[in-house]
PDB file of N, CA and C in Angstrom:
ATOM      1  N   UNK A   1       0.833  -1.184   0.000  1.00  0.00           N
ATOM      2  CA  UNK A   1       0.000   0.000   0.000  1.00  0.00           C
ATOM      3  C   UNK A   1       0.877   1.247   0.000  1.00  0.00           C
ATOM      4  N   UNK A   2       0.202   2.087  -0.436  1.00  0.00           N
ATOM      5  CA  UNK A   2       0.974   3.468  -0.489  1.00  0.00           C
ATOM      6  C   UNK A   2       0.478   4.560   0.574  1.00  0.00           C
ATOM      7  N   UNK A   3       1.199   5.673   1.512  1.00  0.00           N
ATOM      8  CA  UNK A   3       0.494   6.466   1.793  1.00  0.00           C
ATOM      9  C   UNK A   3       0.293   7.624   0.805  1.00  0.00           C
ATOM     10  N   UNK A   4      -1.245   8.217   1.170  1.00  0.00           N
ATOM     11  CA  UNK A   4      -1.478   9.121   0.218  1.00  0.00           C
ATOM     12  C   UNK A   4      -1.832  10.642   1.248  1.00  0.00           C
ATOM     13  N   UNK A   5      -1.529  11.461   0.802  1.00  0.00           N
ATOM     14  CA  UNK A   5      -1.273  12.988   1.543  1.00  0.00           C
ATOM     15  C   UNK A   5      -2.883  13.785   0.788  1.00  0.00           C
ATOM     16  N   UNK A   6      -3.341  14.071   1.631  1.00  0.00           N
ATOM     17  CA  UNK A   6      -4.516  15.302   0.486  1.00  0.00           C
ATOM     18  C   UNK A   6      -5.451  15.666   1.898  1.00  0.00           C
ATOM     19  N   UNK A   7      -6.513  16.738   1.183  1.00  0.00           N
ATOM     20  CA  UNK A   7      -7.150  17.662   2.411  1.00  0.00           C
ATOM     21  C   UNK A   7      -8.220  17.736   1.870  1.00  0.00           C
ATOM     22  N   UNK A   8      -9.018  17.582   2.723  1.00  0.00           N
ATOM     23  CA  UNK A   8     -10.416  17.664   2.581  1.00  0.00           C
ATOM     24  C   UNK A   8     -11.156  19.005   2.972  1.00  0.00           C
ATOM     25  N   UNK A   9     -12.190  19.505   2.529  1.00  0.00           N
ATOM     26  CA  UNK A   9     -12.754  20.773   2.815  1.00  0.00           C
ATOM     27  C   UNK A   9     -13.856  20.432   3.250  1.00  0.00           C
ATOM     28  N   UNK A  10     -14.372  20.538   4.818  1.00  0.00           N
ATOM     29  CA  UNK A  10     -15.680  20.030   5.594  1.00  0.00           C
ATOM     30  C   UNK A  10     -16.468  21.076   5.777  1.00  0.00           C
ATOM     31  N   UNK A  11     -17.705  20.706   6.029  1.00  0.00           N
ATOM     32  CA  UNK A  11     -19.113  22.060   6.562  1.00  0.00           C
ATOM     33  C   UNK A  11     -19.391  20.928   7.666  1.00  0.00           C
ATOM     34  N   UNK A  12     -19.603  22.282   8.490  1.00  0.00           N
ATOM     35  CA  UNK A  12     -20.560  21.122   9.753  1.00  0.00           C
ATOM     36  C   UNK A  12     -20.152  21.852  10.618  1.00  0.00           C
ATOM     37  N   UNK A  13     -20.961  21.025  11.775  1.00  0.00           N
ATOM     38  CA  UNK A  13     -19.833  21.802  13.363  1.00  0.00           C
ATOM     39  C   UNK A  13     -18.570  21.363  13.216  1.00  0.00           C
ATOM     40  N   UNK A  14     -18.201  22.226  14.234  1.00  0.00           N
ATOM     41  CA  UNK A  14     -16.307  22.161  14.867  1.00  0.00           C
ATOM     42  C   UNK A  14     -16.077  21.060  14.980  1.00  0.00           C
ATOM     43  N   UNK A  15     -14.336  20.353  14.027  1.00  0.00           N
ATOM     44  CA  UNK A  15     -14.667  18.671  14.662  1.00  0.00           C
ATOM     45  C   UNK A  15     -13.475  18.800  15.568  1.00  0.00           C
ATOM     46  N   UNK A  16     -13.167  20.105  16.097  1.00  0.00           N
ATOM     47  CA  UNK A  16     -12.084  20.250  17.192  1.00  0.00           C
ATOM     48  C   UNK A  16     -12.720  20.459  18.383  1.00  0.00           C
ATOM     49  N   UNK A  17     -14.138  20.801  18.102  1.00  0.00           N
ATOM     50  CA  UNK A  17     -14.823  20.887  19.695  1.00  0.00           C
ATOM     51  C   UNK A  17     -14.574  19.394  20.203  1.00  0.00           C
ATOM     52  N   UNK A  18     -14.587  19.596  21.831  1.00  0.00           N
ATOM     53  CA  UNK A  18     -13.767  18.379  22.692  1.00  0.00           C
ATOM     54  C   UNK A  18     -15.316  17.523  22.157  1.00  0.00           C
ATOM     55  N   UNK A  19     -16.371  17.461  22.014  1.00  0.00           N
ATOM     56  CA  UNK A  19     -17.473  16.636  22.185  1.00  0.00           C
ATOM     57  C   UNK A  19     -17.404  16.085  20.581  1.00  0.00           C
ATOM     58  N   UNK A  20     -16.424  16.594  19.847  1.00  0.00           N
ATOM     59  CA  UNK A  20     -16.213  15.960  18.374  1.00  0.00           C
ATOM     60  C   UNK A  20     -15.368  15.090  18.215  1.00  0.00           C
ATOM     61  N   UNK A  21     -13.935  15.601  19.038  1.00  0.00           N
ATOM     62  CA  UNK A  21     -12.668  15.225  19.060  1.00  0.00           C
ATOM     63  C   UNK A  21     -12.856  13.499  18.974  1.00  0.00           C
ATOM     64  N   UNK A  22     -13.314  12.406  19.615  1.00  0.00           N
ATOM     65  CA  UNK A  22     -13.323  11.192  19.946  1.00  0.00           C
ATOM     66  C   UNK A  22     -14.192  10.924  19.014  1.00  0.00           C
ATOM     67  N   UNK A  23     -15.313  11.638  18.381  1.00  0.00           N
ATOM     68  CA  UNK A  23     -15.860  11.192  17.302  1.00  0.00           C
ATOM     69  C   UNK A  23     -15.092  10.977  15.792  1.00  0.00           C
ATOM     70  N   UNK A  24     -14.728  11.844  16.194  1.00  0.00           N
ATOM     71  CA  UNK A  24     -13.574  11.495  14.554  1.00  0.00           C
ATOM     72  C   UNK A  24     -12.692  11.013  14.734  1.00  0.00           C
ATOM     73  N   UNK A  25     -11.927  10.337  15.528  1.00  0.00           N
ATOM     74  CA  UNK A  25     -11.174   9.217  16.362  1.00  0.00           C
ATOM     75  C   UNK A  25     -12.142   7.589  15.825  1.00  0.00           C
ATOM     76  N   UNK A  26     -12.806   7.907  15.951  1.00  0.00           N
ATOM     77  CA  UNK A  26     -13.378   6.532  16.657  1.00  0.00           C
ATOM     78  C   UNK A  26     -13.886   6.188  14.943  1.00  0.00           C
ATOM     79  N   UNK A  27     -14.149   7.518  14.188  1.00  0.00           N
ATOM     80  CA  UNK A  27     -15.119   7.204  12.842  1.00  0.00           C
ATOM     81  C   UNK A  27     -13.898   6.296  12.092  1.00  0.00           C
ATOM     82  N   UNK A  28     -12.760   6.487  12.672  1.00  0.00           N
ATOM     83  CA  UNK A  28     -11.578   6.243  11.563  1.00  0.00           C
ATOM     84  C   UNK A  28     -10.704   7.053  11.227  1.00  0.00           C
ATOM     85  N   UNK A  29     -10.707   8.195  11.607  1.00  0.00           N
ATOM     86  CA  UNK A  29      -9.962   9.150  11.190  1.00  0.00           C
ATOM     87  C   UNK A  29      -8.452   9.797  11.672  1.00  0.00           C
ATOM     88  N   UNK A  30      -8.296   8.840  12.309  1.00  0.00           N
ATOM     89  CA  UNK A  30      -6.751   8.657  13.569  1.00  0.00           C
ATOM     90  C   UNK A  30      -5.640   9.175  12.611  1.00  0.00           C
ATOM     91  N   UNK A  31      -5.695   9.057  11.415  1.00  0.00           N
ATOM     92  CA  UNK A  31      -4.673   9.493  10.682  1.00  0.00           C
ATOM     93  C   UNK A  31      -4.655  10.522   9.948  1.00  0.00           C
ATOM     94  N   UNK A  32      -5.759  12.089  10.635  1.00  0.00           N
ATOM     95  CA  UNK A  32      -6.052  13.286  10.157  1.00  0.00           C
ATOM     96  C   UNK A  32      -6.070  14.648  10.679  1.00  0.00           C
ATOM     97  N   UNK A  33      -5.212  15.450  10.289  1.00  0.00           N
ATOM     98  CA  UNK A  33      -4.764  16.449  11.290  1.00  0.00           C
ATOM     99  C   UNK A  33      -6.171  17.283  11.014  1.00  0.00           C
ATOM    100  N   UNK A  34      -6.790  17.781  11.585  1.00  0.00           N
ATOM    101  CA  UNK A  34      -8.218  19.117  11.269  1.00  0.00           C
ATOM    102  C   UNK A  34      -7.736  20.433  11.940  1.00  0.00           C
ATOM    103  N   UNK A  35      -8.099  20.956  11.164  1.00  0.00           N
ATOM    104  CA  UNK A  35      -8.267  22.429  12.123  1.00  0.00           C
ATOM    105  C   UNK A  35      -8.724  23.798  10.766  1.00  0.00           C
ATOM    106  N   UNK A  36      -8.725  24.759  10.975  1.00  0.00           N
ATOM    107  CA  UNK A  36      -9.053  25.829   9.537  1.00  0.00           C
ATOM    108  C   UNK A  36      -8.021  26.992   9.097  1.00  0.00           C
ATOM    109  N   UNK A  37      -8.607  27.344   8.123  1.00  0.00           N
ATOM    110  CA  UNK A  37      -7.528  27.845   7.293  1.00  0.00           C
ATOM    111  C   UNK A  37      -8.453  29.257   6.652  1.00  0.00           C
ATOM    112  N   UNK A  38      -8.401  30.390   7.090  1.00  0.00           N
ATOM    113  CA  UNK A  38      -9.163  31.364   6.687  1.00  0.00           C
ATOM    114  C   UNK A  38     -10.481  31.043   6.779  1.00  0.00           C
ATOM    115  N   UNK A  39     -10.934  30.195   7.563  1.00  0.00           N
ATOM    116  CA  UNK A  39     -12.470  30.039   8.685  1.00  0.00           C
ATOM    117  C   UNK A  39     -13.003  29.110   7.568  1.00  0.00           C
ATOM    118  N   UNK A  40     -12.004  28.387   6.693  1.00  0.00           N
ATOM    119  CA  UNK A  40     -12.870  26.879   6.233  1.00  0.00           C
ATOM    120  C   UNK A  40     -12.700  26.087   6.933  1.00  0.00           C
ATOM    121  N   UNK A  41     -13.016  25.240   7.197  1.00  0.00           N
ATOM    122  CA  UNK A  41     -12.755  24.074   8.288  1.00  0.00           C
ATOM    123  C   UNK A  41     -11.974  22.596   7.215  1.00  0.00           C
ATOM    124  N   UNK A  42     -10.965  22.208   7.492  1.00  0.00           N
ATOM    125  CA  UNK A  42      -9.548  21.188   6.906  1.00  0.00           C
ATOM    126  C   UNK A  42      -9.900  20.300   7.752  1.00  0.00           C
ATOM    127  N   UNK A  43      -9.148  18.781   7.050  1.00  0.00           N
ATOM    128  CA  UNK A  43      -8.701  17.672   7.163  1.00  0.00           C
ATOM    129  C   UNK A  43      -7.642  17.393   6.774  1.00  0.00           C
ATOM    130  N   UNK A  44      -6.213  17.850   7.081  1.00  0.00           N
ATOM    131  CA  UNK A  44      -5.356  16.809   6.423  1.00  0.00           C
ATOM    132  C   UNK A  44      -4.973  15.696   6.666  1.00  0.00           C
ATOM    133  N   UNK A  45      -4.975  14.679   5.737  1.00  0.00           N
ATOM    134  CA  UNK A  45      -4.776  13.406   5.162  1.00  0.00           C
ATOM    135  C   UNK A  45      -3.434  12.466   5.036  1.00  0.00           C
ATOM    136  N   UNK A  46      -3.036  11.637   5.917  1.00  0.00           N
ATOM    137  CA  UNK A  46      -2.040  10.563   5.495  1.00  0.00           C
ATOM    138  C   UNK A  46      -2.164   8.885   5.543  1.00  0.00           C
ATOM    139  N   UNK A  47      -3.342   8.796   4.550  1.00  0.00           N
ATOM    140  CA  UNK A  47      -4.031   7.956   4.444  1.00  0.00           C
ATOM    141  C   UNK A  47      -2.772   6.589   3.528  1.00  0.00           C
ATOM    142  N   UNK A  48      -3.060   5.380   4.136  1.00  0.00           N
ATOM    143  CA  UNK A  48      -2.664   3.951   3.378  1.00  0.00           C
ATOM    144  C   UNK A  48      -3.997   3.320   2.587  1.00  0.00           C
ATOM    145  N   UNK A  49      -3.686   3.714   1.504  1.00  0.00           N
ATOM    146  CA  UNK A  49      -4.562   2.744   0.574  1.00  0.00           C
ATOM    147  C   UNK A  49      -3.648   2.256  -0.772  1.00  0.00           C
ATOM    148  N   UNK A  50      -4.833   1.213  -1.889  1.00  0.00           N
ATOM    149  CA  UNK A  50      -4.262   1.123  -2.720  1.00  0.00           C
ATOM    150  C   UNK A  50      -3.826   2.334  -3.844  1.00  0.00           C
ATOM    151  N   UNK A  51      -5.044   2.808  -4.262  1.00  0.00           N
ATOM    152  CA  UNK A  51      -5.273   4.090  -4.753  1.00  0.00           C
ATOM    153  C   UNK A  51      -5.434   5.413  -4.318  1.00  0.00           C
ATOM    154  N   UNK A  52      -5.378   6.792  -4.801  1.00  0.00           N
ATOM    155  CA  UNK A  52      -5.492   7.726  -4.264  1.00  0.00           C
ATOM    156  C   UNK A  52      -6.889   7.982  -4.167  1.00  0.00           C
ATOM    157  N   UNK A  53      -7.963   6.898  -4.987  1.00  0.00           N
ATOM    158  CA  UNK A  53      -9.049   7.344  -5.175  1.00  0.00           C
ATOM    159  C   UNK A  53      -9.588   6.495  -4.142  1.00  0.00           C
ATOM    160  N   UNK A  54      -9.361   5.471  -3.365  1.00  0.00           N
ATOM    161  CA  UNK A  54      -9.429   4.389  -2.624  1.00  0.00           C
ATOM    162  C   UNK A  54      -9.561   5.469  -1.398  1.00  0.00           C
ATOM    163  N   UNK A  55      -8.011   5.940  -1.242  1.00  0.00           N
ATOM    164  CA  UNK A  55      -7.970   6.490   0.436  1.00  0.00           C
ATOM    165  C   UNK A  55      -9.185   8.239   0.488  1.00  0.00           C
ATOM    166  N   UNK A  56      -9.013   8.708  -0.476  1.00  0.00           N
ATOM    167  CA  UNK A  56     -10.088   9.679  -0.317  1.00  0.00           C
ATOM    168  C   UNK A  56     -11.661   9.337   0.146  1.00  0.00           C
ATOM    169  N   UNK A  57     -11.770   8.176  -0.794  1.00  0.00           N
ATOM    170  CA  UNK A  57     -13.363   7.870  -0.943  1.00  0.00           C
ATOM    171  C   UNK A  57     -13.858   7.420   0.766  1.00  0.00           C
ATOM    172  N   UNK A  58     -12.356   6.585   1.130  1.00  0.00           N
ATOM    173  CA  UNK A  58     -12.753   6.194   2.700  1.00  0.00           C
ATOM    174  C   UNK A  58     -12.709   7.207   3.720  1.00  0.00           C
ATOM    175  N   UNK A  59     -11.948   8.051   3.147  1.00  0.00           N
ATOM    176  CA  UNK A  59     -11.867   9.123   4.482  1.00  0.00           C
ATOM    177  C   UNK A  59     -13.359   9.912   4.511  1.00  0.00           C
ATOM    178  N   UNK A  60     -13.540  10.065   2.975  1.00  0.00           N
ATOM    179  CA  UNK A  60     -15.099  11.218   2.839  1.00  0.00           C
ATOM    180  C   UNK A  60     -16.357   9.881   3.774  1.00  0.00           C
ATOM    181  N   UNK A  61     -16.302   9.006   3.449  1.00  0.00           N
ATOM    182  CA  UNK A  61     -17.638   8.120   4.130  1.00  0.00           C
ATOM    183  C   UNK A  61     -17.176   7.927   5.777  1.00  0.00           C
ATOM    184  N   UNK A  62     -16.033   7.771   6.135  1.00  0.00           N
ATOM    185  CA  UNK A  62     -15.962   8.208   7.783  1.00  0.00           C
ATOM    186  C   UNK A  62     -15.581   9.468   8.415  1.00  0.00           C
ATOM    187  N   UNK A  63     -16.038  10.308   7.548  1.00  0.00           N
ATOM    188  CA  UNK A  63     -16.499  11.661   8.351  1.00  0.00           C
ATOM    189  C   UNK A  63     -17.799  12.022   7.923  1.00  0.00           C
ATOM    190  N   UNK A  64     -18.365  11.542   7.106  1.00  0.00           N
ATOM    191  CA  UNK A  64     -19.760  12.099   6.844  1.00  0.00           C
ATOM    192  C   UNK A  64     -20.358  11.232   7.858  1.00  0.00           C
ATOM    193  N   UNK A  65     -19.709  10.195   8.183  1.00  0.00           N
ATOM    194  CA  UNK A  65     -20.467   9.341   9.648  1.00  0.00           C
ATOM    195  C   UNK A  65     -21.311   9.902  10.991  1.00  0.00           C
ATOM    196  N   UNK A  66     -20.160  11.176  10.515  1.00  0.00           N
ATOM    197  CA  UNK A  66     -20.108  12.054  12.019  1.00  0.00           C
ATOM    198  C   UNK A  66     -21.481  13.067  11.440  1.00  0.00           C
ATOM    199  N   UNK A  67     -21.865  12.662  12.264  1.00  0.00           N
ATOM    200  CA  UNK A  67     -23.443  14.039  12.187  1.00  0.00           C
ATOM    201  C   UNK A  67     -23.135  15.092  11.950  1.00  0.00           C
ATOM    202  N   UNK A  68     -23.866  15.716  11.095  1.00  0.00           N
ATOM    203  CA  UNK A  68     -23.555  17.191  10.543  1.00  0.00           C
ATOM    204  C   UNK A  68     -22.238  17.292   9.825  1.00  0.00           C
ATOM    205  N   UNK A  69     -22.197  16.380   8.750  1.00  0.00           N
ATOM    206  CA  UNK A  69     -20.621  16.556   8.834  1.00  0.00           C
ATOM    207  C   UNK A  69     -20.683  15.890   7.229  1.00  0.00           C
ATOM    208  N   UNK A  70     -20.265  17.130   6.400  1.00  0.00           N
ATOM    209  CA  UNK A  70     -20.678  17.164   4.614  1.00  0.00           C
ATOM    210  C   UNK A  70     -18.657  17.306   4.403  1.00  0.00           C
ATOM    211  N   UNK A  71     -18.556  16.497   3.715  1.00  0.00           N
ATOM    212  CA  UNK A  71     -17.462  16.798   2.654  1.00  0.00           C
ATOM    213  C   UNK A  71     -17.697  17.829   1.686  1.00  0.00           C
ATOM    214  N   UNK A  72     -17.163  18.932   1.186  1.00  0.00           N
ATOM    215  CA  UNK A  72     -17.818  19.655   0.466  1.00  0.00           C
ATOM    216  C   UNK A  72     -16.706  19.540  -1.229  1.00  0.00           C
ATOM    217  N   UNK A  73     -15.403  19.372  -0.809  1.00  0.00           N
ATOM    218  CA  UNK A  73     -14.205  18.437  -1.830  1.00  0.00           C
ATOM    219  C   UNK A  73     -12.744  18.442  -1.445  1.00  0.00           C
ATOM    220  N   UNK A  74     -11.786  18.205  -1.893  1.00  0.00           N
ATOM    221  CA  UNK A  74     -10.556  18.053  -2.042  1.00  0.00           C
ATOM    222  C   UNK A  74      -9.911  19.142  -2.182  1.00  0.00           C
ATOM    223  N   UNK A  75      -8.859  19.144  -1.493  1.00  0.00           N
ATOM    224  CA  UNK A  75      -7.988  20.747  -2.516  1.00  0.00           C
ATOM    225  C   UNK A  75      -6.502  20.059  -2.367  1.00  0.00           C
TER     226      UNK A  75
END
């Protein structure tokens, strides 16, 4: 497997509020730094998959897990 590096652009609540923090832990997401960048709200990504299209697709379905919580795309 390869790791793959990329960032996701989220809408939703804060997933740095402490009552989020273990939710995106737990969705799968142990391997994603969050925080924002001119008041968008980030994910960065150092995902192991086969493909780059592989590790994106899994990261977008375990954060949309998290309630209120839209992928909006990639940058």
């Amino acid at each position: 497997m390869t790791t793959h590096t990329f960032t996701l652009i989220i809408d939703g609540p804060d997933l740095q509020a402490d009552e989020l923090v273990d939710e995106v832990f737990e969705a799968g997401c142990d391997d994603a730094l969050v925080g924002r960048v001119d008041g968008i709200q980030i994910a960065d990504f150092d995902r192991e998959a086969d493909t780059l299209q592989d590790a994106v697709l899994s990261a977008v379905a375990e954060l949309e897990s998290i309630g209120g919580i839209t992928v909006l795309g990639r940058s």
